[in-house]
N, C-alpha and C. Protein backbone atom coordinates (compact mmCIF):
# COMPACT_ATOMS: atom_id res chain seq x y z
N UNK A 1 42.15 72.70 168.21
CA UNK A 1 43.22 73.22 169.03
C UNK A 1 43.30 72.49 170.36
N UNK A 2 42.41 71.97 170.76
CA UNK A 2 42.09 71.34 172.03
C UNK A 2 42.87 69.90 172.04
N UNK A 3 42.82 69.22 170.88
CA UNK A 3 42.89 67.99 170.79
C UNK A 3 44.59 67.83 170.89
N UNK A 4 45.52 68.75 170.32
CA UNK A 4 47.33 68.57 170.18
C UNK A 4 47.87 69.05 172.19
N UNK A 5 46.64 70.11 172.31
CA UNK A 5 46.86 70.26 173.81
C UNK A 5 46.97 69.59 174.62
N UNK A 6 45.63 68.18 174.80
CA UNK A 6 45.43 67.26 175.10
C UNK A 6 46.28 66.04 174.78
N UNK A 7 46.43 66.13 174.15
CA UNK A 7 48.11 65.24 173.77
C UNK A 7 49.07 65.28 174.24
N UNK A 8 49.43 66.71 174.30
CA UNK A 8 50.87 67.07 175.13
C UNK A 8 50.91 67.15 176.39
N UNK A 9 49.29 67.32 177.23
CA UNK A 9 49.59 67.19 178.34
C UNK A 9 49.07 65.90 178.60
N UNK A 10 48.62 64.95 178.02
CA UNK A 10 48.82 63.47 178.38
C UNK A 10 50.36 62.61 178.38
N UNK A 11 50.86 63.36 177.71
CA UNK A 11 52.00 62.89 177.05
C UNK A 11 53.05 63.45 178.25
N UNK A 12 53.08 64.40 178.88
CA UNK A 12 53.94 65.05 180.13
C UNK A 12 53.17 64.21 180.73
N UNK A 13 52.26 63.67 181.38
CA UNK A 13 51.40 63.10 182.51
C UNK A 13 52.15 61.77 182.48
N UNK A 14 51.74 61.24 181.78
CA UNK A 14 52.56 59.46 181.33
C UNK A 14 54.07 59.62 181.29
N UNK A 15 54.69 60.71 181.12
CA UNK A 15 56.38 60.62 180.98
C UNK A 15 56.87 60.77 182.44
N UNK A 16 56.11 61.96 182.99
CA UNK A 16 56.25 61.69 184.96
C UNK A 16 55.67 60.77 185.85
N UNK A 17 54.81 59.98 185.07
CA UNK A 17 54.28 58.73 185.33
C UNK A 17 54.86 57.76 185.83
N UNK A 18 55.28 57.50 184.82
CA UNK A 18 56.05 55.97 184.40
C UNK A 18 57.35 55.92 184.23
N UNK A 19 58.16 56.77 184.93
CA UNK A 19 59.40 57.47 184.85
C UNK A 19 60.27 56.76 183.58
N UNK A 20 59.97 56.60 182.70
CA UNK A 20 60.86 56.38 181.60
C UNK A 20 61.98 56.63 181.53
N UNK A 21 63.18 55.95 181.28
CA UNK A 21 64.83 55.96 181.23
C UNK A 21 65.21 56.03 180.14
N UNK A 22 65.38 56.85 179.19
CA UNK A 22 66.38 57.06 178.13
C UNK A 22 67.65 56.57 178.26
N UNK A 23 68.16 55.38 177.69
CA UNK A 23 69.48 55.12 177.42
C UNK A 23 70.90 56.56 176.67
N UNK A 24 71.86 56.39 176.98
CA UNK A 24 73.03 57.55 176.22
C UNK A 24 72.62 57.52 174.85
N UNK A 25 72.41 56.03 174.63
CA UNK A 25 72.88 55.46 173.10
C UNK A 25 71.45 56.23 172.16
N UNK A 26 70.26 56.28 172.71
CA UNK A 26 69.08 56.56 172.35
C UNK A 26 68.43 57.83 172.46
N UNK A 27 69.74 58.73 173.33
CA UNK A 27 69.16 60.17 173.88
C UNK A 27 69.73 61.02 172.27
N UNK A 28 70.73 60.55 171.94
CA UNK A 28 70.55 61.36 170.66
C UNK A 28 69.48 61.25 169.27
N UNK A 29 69.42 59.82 169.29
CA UNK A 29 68.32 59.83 168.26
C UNK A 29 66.83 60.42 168.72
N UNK A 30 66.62 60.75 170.44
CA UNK A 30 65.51 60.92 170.18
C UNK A 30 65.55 62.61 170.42
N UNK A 31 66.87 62.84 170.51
CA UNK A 31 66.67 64.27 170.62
C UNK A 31 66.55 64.79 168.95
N UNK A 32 67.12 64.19 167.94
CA UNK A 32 67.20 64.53 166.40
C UNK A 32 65.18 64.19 166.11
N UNK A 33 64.94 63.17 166.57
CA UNK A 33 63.51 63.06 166.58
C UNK A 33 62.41 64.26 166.99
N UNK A 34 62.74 65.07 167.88
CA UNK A 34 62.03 66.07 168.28
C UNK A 34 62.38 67.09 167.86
N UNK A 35 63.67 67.06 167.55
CA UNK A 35 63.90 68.61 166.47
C UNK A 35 63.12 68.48 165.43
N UNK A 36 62.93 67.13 164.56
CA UNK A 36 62.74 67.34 163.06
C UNK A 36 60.93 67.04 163.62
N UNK A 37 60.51 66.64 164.29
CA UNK A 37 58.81 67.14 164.85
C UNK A 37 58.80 68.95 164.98
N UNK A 38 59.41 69.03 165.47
CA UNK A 38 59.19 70.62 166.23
C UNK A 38 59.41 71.33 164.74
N UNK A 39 60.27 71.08 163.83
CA UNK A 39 61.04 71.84 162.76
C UNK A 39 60.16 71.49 161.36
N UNK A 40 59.58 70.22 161.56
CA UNK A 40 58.70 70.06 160.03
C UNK A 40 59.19 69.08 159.38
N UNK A 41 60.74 68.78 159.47
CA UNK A 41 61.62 68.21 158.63
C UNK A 41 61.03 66.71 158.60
N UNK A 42 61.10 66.49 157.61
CA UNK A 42 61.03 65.03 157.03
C UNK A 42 61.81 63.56 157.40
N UNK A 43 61.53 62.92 158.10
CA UNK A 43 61.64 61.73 158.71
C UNK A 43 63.14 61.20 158.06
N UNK A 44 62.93 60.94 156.35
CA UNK A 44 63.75 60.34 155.79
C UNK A 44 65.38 61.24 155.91
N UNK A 45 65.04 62.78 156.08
CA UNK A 45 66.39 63.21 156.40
C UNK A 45 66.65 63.45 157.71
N UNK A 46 66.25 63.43 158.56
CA UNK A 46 66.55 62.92 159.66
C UNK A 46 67.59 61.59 160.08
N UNK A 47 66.81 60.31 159.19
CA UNK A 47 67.43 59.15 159.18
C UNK A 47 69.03 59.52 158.72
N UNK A 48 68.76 60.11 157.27
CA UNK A 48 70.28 60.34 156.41
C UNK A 48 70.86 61.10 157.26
N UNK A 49 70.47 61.78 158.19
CA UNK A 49 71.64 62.76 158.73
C UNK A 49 72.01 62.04 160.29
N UNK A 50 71.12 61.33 160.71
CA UNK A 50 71.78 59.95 161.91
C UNK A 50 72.67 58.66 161.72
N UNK A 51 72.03 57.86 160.33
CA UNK A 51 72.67 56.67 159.81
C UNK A 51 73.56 57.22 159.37
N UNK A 52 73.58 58.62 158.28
CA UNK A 52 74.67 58.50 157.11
C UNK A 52 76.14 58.27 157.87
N UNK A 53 76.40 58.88 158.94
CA UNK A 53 78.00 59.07 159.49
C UNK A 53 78.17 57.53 159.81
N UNK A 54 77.13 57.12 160.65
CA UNK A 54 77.57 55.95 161.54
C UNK A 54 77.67 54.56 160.23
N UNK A 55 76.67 54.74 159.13
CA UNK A 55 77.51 53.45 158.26
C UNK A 55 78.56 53.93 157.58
N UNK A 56 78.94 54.90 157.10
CA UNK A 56 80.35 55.21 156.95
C UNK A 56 81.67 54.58 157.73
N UNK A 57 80.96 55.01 158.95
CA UNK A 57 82.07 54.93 159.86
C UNK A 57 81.97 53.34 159.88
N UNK A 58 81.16 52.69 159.91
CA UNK A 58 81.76 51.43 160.30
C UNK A 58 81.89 50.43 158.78
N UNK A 59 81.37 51.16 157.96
CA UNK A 59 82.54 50.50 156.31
C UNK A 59 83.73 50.82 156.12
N UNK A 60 84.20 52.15 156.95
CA UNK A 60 85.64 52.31 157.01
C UNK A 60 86.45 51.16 157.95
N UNK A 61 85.35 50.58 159.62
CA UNK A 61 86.06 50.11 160.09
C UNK A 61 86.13 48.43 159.62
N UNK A 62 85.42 48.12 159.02
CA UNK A 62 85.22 47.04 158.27
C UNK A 62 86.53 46.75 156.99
N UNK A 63 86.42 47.98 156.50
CA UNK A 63 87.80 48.18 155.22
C UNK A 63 89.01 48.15 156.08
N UNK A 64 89.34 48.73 157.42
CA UNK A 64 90.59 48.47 158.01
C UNK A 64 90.89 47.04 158.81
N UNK A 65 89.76 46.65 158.95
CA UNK A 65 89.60 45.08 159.66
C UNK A 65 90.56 44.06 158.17
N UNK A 66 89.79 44.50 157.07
CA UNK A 66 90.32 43.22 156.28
C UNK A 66 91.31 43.99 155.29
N UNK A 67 91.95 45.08 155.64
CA UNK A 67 93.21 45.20 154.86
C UNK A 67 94.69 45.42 155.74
């Protein structure tokens, strides 16, 4: 029990540290990242539920480019 404690408060220590900057572009993936930590969920659907829209979206914009 000691050892995930020790983690998290190393992990707050080094983040007020080293003031780290989250980009816009990166604040959502890493907010979907800490839900599916906190929640259990599995990495790979995580991915499918971040990638799936955005390659859609840009094979649609790819299909309107060349028609």
């Amino acid at each position: 029990m000691l050892l995930p404690l020790a983690g998290l408060v190393l992990g707050v220590l080094l983040g007020l540290l080293l003031k780290v900057n989250v980009s816009f572009e990166f604040a959502r993936y890493s907010a979907v990242a800490i839900v599916a930590a906190l929640d259990g969920v599995d990495l790979y659907l995580v991915a499918l539920i971040t990638f799936g829209p955005r390659i859609f979206n840009n094979v649609a914009l790819i299909r309107r480019h060349f028609l």
